[in-house]
Structure formats: C-alpha cells, structure tokens
Protein backbone atom coordinates (compact mmCIF):
# COMPACT_ATOMS: atom_id res chain seq x y z
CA UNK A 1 0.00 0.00 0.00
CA UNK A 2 1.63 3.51 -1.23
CA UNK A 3 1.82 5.86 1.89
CA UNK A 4 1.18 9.16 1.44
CA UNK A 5 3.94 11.76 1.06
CA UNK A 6 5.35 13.56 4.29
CA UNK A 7 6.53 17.19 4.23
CA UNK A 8 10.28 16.33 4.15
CA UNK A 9 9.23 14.24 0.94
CA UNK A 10 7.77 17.55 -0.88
CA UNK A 11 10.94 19.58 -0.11
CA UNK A 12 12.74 17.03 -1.74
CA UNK A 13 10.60 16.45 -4.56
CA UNK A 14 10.71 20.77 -5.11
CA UNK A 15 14.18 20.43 -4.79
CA UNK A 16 14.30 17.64 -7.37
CA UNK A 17 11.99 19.61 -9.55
CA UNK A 18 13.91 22.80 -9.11
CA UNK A 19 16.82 21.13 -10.45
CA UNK A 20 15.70 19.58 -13.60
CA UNK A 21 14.06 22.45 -14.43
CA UNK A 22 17.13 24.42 -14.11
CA UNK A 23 19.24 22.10 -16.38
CA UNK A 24 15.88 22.03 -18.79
CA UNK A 25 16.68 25.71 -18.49
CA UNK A 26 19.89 26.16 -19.24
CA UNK A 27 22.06 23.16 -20.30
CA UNK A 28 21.31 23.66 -24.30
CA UNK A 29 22.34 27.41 -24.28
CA UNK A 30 26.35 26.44 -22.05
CA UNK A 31 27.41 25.94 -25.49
CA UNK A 32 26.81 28.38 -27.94
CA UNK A 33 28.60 27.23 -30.93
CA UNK A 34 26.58 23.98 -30.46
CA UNK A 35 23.41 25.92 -30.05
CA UNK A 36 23.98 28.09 -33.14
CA UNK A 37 24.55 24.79 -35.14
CA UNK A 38 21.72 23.03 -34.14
CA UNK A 39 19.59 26.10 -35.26
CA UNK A 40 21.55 27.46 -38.18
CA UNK A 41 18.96 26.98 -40.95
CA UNK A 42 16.35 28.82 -38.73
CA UNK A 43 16.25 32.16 -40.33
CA UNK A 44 12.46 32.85 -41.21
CA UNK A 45 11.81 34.41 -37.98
CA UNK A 46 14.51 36.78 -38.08
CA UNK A 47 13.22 38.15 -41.44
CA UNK A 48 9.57 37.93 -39.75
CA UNK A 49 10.85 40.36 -36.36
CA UNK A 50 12.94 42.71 -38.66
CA UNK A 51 9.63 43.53 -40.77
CA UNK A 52 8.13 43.97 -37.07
CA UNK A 53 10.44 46.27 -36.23
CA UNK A 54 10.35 48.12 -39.60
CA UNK A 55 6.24 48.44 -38.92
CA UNK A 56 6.38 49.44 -35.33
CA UNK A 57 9.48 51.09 -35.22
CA UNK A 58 12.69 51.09 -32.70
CA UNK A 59 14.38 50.55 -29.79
CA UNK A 60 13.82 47.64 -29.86
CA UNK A 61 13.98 45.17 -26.78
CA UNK A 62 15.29 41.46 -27.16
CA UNK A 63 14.37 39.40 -24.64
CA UNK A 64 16.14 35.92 -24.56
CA UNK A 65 18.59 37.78 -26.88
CA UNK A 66 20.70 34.23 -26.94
CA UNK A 67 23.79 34.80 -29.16
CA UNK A 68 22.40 37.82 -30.59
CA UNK A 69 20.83 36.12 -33.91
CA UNK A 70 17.50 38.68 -34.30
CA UNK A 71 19.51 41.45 -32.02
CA UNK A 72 21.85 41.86 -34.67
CA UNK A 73 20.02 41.57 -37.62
CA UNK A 74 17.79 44.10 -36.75
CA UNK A 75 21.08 46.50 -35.58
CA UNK A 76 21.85 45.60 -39.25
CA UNK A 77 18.27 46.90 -40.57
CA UNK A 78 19.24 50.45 -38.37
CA UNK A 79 17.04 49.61 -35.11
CA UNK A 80 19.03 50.48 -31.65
CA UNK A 81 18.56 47.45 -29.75
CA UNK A 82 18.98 45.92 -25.97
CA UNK A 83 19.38 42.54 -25.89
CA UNK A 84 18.44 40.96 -22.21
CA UNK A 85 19.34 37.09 -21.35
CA UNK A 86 20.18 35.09 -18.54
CA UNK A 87 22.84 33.19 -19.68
CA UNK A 88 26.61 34.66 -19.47
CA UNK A 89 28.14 32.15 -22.22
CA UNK A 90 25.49 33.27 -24.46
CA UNK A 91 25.88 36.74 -24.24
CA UNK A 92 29.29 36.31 -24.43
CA UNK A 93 28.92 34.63 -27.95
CA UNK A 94 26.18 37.60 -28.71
CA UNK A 95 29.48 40.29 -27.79
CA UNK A 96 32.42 38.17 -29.76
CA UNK A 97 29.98 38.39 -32.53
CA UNK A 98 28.77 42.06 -32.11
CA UNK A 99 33.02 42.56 -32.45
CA UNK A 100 33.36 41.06 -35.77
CA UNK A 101 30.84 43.61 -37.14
CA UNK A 102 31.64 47.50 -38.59
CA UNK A 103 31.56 49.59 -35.16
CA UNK A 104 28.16 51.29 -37.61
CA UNK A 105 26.21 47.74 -36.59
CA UNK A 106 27.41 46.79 -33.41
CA UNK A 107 26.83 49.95 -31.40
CA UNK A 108 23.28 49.71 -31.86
CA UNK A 109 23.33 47.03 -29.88
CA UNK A 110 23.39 46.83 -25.97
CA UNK A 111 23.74 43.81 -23.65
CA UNK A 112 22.07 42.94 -20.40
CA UNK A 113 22.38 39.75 -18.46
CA UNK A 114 19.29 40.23 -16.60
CA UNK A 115 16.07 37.39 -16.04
CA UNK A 116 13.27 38.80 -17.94
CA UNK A 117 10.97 38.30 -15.14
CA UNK A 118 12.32 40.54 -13.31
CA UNK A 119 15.05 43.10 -14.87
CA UNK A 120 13.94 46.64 -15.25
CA UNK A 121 15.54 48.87 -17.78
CA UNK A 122 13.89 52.68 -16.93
CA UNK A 123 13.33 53.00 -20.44
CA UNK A 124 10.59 52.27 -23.20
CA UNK A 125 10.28 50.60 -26.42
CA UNK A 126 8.09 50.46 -29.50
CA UNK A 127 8.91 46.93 -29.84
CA UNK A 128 9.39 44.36 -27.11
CA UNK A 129 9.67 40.61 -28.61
CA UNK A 130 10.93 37.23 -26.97
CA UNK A 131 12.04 34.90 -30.09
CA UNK A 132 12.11 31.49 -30.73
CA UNK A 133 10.09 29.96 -27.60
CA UNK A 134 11.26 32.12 -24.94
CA UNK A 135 8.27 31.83 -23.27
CA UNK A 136 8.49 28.64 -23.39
CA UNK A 137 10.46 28.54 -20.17
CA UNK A 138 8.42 30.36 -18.24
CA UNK A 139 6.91 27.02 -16.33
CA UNK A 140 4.17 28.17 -14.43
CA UNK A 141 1.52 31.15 -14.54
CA UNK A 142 2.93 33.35 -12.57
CA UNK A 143 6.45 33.25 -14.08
CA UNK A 144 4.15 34.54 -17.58
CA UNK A 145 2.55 36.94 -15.59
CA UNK A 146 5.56 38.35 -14.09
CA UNK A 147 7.23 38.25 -17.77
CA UNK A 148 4.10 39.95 -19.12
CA UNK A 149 4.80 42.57 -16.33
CA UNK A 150 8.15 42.99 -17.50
CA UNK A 151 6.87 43.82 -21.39
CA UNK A 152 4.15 46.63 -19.74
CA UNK A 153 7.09 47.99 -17.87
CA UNK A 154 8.98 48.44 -21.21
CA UNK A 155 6.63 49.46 -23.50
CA UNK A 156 6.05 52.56 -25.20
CA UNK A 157 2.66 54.09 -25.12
CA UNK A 158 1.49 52.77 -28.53
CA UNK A 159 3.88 49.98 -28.49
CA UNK A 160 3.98 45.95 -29.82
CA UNK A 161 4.54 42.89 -27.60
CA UNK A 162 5.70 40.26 -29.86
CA UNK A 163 6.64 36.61 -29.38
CA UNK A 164 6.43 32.88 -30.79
CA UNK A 165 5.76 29.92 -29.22
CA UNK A 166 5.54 26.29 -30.53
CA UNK A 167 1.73 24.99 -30.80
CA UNK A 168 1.43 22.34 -28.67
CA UNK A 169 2.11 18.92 -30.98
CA UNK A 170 -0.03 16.21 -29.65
CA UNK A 171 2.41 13.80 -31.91
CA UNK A 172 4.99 15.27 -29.69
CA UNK A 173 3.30 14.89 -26.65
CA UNK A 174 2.56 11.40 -26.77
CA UNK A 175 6.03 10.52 -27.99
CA UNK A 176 7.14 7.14 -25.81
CA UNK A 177 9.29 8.15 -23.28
CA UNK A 178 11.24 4.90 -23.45
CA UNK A 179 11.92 5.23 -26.71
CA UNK A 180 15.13 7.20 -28.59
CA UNK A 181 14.08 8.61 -31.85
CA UNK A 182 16.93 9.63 -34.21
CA UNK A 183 17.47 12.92 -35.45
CA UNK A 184 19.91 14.00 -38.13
CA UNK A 185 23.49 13.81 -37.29
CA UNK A 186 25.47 17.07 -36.07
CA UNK A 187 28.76 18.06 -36.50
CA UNK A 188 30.38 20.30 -33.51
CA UNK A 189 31.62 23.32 -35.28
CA UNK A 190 34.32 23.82 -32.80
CA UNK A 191 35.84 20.07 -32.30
CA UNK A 192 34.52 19.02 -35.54
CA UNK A 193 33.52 15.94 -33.79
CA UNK A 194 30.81 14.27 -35.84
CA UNK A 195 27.85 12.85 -33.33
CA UNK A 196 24.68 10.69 -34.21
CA UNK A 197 22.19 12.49 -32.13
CA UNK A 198 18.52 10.83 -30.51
CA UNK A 199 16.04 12.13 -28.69
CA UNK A 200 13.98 11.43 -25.43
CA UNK A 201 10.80 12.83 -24.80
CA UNK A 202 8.09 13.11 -22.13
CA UNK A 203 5.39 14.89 -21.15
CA UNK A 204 3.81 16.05 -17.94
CA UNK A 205 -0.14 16.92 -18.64
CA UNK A 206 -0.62 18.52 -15.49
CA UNK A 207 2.38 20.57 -15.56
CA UNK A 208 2.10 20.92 -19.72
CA UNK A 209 5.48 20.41 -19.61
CA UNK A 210 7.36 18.65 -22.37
CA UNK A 211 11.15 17.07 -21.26
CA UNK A 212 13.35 16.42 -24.18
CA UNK A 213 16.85 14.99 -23.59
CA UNK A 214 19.13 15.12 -26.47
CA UNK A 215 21.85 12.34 -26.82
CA UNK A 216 25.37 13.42 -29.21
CA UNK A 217 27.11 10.08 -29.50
CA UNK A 218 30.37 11.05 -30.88
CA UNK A 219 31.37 8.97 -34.55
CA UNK A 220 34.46 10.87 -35.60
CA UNK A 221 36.95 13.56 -35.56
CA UNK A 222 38.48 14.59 -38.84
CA UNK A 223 41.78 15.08 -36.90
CA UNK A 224 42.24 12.20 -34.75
CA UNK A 225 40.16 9.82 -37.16
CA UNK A 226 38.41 8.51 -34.06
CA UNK A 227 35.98 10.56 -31.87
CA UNK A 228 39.14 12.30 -30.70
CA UNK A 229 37.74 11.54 -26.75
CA UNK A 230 34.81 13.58 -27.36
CA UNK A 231 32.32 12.38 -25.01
CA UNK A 232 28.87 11.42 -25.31
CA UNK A 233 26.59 14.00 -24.24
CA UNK A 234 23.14 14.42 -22.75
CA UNK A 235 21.13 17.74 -22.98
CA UNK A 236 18.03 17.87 -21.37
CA UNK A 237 15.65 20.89 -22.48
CA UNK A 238 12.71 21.57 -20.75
CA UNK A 239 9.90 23.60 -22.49
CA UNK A 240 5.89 24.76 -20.51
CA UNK A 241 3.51 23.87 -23.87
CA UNK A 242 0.97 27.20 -24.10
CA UNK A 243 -1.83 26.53 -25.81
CA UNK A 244 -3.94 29.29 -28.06
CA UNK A 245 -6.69 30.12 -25.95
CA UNK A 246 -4.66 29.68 -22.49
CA UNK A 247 -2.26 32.73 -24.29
CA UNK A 248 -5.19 34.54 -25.01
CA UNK A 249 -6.73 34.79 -21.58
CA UNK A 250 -2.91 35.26 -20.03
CA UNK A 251 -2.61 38.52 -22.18
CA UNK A 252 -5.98 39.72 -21.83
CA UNK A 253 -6.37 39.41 -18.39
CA UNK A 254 -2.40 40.86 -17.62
CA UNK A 255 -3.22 43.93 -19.32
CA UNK A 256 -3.07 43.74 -23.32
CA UNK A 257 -5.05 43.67 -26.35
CA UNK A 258 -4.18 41.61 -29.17
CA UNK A 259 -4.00 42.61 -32.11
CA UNK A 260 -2.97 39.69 -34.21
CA UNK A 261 -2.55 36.02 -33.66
CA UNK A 262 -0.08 34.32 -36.55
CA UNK A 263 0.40 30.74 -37.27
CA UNK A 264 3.82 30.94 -39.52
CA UNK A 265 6.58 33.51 -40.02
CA UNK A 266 4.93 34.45 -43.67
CA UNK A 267 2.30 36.05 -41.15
CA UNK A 268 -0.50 33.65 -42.65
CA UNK A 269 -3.22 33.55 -39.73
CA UNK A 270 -2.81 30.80 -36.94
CA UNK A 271 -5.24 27.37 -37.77
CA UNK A 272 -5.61 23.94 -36.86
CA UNK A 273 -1.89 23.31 -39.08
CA UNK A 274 -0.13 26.12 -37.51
CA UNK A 275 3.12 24.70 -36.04
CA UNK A 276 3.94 27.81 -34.08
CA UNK A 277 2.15 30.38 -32.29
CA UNK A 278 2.89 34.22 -33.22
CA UNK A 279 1.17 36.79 -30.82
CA UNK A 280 0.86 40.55 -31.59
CA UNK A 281 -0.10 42.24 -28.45
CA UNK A 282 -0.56 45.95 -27.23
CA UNK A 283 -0.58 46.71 -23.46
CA UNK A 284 -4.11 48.43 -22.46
CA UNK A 285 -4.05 51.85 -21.28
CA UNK A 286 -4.22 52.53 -17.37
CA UNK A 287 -2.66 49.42 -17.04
C-alpha cells in the first residue's frame, strides 16, 4: 500500500523539480557554438521580427537575446537594440559576434544579463519581442505573468509585444518516453567531432510540460580519425507547452489587447496546421 507523502518528501521532490528544471533551463544554451549549429537553418523568424520592427518602429527590446541572432540583424536593418538574457556564455557569444561587425552595426546594440521576469531597464520601447520559444520557459503562470509585467514595464505608449511559441504537438506529446528517436546527425563546429544524435521525450499533462533529452554520441573527428575523446553527451531541455486560448486569456487578463494572432513567419493567420504560435499584443491603457 503507497503511503502518502510527508513534508520532508515535498521539499525534496521541489528540490528535485527545481533542479531539472534548471538544467531544462539552461544546459542547451552552455554551449553556444553547439546551439547556433543546431539552429543554423532557422532564419524565417529573423526576417519575420525585422519587418516587425520596420512596422512598429525602434528601440527595440530582445528578450532571450541568446547569441544575438534577431539582435543583430535588426542593428543591421538600423534599429538600436537591448538585448536581455540570462545566460553569461550566451551573451558572451552575442558580444564576440557584435566585435566582428563594422563599429556602424554593433553599437546599436546593448547587452544585459538580466532574467526577464524581473530586470527593469527605466526605459521604453516600440517593440518588445521574446524569439524562438522564450516563453516557453516560463513554467508556471505566474512566471508569464511576471514576464508579461516585465513587457508593460517596457513598453512605449502605442507599443507591440511580440513573441512565438511552438503549438502544442499532440504527436509530440505522446512521444514514448522509453523510446530514442533519431534525429539527423550534427557536426560540432568547434571540435569538428561528428555525433549521431537521438532524442527522449516526455510529457507532464498537469504541468504541460514537455522534457526532451538530447543524446550526441560522438562517430568521428576529422583530426584524430576517431571521436578524438569527445564524449557522449546528454542535454536535457525543458519547455511549458501554451496553448492558443490559455495565451489569449494570459494577455488579456495581464493587461493587453491583441491585435494579431499568426500561425507561420509568412504572417498567414494561426489554424488547426499552424506549427507555431505568433502573438501581436498591445498593453491596455491605465494598465
């Protein structure tokens, strides 16, 4: 017969919690040159947030800024920009790449390590976005509410919130967690270690939370014609799955008015097929 949990068993089981959340957090984003590789073809929604930014205007806020992929494309368009993420090696890789550009691009751009729940930059913007799932580590309501609270903060009078999410996959979601599936192989740009990656996946439906783990098995190292004693790696990446009409009532009832909700990067509207979730929001006034 199961007994029922004491209190010293829920401190563990936060603490537990706490931690792989944390990792889910921030284990895929310790290696930036990894990261970038992983998502190098993804370029679609960097075209999509310059046009934003051309519509609405600038400064421009980046939240999850990452290695500086939209930051600096719209510095490149002529936006000023400030770039805000939690991770040091990321901004790091977001700063060695800001010096590689003409000092004309790269001093539109600032950097701010900061969580995006809670930094405050006493200044506005007519454009605040959070790219590529961002929001998809805020884990429980109250993290998106204090995010949300952050965009109001920012936000100039007549000013955009814009994000993406993923749509919620139910393909995804019922995935069996026992089960590896294979992904195309990656090549570490660095090392130039070659490694057959798989994924693990589950998913919590009370917590909407999916857990991926990625596995690298290293194959080979063009220099040492082995795997040059690169190691086999697991990277587990946690990600809260917001679904349409959940986002809907989260902005409305934090303050904002949508104004468009997107289902691709071409800006075709959101549908049963949509893969990702676009939201165009303005904050309410007196809010």
């Amino acid at each position: 017969m199961a007994r029922s949990p004491n209190s010293n068993d829920a401190r563990v089981l936060a603490k537990v919690t706490a931690r792989v959340l944390r990792e889910g957090t921030q284990a895929l984003y310790r290696d930036p040159a990894l990261y970038d590789q992983l998502y190098r073809r993804r370029r679609r929604d960097v075209a999509f947030y310059v046009r934003c930014a051309q519509r609405y205007g600038g400064p421009v806020l980046d939240l999850g800024t990452g290695s500086g992929r939209v930051a600096i494309a719209l510095a490149r368009a002529g936006h000023d920009v400030v770039g805000v993420d939690a991770m040091p090696s990321m901004l790091a890789a977001a700063k060695a790449r800001l010096h590689k550009l003409p000092a004309r691009v790269a001093e539109r751009v600032s950097l701010v390590r900061g969580d995006l729940r809670s930094v405050r930059l006493r200044r506005r913007f007519a454009l605040v976005i959070a790219p590529f799932n961002t929001f998809m580590h805020l884990y429980a309501r109250d993290d998106f509410e204090r995010a949300l609270a952050t965009c109001r903060a920012h936000l100039a009078p007549r000013g955009r919130l814009v994000f993406d999410v993923q749509m919620p996959d139910l393909h995804a979601l019922l995935q069996d967690p026992e089960r590896l599936y294979v992904c195309p192989s990656l090549r570490h740009p660095d090392s130039g270690t070659l490694y057959r990656v798989h994924e693990a996946s589950h998913y919590d439906p009370i917590a909407q939370l999916r857990s991926v783990t990625m596995v690298l098995e290293p194959v080979a190292s063009p220099a040492a014609g082995g795997d040059g004693g690169a190691k086999r790696l697991a990277i587990p990446l946690a990600h809260r799955q917001w679904f349409p009409a959940e986002l809907d009532a989260l902005l409305h009832y934090n303050g904002f008015t949508s104004e468009a909700r997107l289902g691709d990067f071409d800006e075709t509207a959101v549908d049963a097929d949509s893969e990702v979730q676009i939201a165009i929001a303005r904050s309410r006034p007196g809010r």
